[in-house]
Protein backbone atom coordinates (compact mmCIF):
# COMPACT_ATOMS: atom_id res chain seq x y z
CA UNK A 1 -7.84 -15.98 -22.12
CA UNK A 2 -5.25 -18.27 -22.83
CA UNK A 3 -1.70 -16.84 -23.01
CA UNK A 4 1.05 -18.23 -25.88
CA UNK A 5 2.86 -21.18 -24.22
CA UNK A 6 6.12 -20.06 -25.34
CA UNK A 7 5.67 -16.85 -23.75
CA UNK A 8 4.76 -18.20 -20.56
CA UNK A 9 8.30 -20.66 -20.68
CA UNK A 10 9.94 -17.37 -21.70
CA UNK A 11 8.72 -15.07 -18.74
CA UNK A 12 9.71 -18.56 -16.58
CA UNK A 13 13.12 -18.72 -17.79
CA UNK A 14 13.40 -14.68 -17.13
CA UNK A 15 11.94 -15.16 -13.67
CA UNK A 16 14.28 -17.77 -12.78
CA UNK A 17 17.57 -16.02 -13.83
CA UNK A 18 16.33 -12.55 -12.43
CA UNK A 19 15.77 -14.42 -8.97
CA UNK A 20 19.27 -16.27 -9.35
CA UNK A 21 21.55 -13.29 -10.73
CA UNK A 22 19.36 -10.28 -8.66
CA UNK A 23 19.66 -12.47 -5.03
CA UNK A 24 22.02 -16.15 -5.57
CA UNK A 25 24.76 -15.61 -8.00
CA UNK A 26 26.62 -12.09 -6.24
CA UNK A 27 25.62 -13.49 -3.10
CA UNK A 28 27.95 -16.15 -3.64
CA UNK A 29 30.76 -14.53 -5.14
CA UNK A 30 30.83 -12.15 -1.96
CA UNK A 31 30.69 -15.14 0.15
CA UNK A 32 33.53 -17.17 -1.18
CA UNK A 33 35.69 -13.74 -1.93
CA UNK A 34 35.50 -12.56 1.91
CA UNK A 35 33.78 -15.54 3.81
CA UNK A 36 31.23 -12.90 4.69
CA UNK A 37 27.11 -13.98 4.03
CA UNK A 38 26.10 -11.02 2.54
CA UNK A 39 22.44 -11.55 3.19
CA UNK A 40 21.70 -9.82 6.65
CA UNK A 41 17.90 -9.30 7.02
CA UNK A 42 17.21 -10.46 10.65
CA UNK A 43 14.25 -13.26 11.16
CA UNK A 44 13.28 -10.99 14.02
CA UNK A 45 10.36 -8.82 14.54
CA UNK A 46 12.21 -5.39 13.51
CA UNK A 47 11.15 -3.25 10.67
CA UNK A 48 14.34 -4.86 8.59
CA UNK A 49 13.02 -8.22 9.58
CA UNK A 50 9.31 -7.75 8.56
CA UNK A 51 10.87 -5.69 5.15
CA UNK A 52 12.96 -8.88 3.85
CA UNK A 53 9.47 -11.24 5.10
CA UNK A 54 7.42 -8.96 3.29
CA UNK A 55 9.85 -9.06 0.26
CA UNK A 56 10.47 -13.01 -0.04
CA UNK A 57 6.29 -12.93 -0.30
CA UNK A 58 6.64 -10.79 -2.99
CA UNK A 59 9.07 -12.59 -4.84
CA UNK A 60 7.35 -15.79 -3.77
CA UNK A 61 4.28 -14.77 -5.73
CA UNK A 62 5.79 -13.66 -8.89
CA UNK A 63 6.92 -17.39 -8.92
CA UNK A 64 4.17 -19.14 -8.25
CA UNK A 65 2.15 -16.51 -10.87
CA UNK A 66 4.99 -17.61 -13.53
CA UNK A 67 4.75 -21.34 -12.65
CA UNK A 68 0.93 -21.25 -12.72
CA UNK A 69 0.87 -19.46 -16.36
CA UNK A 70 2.85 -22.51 -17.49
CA UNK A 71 1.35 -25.75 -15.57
CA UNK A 72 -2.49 -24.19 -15.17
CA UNK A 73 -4.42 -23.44 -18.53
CA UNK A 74 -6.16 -20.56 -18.51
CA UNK A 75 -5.84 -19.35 -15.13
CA UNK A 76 -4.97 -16.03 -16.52
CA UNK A 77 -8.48 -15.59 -16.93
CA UNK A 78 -8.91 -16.20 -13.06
CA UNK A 79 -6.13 -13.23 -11.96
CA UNK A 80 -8.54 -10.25 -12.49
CA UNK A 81 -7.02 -9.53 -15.84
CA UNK A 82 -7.05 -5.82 -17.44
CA UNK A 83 -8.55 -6.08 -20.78
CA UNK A 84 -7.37 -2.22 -21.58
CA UNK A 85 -3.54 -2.98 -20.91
CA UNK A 86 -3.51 -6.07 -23.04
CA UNK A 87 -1.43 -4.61 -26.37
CA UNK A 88 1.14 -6.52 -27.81
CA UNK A 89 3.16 -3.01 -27.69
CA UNK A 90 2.62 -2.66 -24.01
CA UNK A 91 3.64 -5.82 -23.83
CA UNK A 92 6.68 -5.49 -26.35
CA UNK A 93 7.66 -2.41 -23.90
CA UNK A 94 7.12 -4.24 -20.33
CA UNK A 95 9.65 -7.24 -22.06
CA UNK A 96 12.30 -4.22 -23.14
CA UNK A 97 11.75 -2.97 -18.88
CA UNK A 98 12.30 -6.84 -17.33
CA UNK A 99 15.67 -7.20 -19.69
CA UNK A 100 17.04 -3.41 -19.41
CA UNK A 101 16.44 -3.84 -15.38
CA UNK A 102 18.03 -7.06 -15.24
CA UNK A 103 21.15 -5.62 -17.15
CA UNK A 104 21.05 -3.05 -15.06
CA UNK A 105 20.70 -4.63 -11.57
CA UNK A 106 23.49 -6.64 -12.42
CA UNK A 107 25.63 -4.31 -13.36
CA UNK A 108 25.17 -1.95 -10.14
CA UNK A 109 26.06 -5.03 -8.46
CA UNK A 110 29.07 -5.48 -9.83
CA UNK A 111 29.91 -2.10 -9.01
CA UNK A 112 29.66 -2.50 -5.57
CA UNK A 113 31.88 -5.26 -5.55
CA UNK A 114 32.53 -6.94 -2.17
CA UNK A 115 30.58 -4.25 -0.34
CA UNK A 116 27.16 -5.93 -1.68
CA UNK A 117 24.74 -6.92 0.99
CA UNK A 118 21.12 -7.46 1.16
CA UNK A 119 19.89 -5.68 4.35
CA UNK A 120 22.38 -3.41 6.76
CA UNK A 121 25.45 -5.30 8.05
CA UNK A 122 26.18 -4.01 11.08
CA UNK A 123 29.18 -5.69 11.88
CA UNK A 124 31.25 -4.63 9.42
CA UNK A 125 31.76 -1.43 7.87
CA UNK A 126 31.52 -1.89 3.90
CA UNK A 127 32.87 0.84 1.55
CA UNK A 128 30.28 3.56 0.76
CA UNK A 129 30.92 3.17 -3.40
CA UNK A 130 29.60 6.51 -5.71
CA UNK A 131 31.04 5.24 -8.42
CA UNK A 132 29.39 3.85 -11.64
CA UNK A 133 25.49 3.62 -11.55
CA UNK A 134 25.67 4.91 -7.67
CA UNK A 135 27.00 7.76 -9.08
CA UNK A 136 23.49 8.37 -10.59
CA UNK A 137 21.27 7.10 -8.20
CA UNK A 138 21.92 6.11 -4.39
CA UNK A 139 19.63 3.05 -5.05
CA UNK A 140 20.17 1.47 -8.43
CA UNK A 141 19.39 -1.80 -7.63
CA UNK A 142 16.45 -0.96 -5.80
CA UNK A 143 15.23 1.32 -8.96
CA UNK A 144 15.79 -1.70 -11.17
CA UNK A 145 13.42 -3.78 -9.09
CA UNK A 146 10.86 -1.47 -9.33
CA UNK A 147 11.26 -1.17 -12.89
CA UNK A 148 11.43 -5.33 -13.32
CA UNK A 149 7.84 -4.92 -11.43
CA UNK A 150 6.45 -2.90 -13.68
CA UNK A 151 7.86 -4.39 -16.73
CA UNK A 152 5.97 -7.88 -15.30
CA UNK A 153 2.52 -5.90 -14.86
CA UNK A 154 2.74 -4.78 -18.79
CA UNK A 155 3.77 -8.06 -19.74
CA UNK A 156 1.08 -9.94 -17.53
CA UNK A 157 -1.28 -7.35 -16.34
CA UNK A 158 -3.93 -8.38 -14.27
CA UNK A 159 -4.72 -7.58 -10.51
CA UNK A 160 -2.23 -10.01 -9.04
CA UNK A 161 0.92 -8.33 -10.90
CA UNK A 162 -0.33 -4.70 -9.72
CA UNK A 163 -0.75 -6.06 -6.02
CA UNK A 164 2.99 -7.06 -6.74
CA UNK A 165 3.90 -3.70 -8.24
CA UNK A 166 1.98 -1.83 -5.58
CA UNK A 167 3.36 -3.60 -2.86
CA UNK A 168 6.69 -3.93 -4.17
CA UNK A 169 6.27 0.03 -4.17
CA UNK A 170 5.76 0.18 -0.59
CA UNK A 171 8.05 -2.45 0.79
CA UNK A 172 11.37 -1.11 -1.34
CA UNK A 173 10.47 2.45 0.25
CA UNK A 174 10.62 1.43 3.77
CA UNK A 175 13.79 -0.72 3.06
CA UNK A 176 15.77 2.12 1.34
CA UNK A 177 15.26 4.32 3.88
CA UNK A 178 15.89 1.91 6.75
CA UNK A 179 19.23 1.33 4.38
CA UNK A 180 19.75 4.58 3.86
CA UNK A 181 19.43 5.60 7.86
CA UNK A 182 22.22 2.61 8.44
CA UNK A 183 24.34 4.17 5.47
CA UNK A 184 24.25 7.39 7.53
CA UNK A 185 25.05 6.15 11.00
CA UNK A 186 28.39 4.39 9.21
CA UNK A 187 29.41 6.39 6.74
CA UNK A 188 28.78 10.20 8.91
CA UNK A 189 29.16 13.21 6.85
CA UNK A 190 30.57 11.21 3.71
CA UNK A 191 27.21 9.68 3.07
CA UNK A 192 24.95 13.12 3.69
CA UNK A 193 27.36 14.32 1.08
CA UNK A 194 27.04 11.64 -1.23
CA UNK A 195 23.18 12.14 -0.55
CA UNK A 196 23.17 15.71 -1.66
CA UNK A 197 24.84 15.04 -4.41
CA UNK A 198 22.81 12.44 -5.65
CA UNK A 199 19.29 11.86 -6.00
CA UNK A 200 17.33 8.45 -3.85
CA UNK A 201 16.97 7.18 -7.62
CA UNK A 202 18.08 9.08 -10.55
């Protein structure tokens, strides 16, 4: 099978501004607000290290899968493709999931304002926000990277995109609740409240 060219630029275009608003853009604009590199996943051999390894793979993949349905013909013939998912409506859906999640990843990031990190800063105590989406789930940008998963294995499903999805399942677990046990040792009896008050993801 042979998949529409423009449709392949489009879900290239989408990759690349998920990957640069989800993990560049508020990166930045915490780092030139408080001089502070928000990314803090160690390159050592603890479980937060192997997590944010195990994550650039995934998002590694989805890029190279994107890039190869654009510069390889046909090689979505080669990904173990599944012929009962492929329906233009599933498809309409799964495009409806990758923009709602992006729209919603951003926004939840916004919310948190300078307290945005990726991974557990332990040198600095960040404000534990409940407002906005976090009022509604404790992980919203976590849930909208599950949901941008899923919304790629409608769009594009073969066996590669529900590794990614299955994967991605496993590896956001382990790093909310490594995030959430680093929440808890800051933030003391104001984050258990927060956590009975509101649900892991909505």
């Amino acid at each position: 099978m042979t998949r529409d060219p423009m449709e392949a630029l489009a879900l290239l275009v989408y990759t690349l501004a998920y990957l640069w608003i989800a993990f560049v853009w508020r990166s930045l604009l915490v780092w030139r607000r408080t001089g502070v590199n928000p990314y803090v996943l160690p390159a050592d051999d603890s479980a937060h290290g192997y997590v944010g390894r195990a994550m650039r793979v995934l998002l590694l993949t989805v890029l190279a899968l994107v890039l190869g349905l654009n510069l390889v013909p046909g090689l979505e013939a080669w990904l173990g493709p599944v012929p009962a998912l492929l329906d233009p409506r599933l498809a309409f859906l799964g495009w409806g999931l990758l923009l709602a999640s992006l729209g919603w990843i951003a926004a939840a990031q916004a919310g948190m304002g300078a307290s945005w990190r990726i991974g557990g800063d332990e040198g600095a105590r960040t404000d534990l926000v409940q407002r906005g989406l976090f009022a509604h789930s404790r992980n919203p940008i976590f849930l909208g990277m599950r949901v941008n998963l899923l919304g790629l294995f409608l769009v594009v499903p073969n066996a590669v995109t529900l590794a990614v999805l299955v994967a991605g399942e496993v590896v956001m677990g382990v790093q909310v609740r490594l995030e959430e046990a680093y929440l808890s040792r800051v933030h003391g009896e104001a984050y258990e409240g927060y956590r009975r008050r509101v649900r892991r993801w909505l």
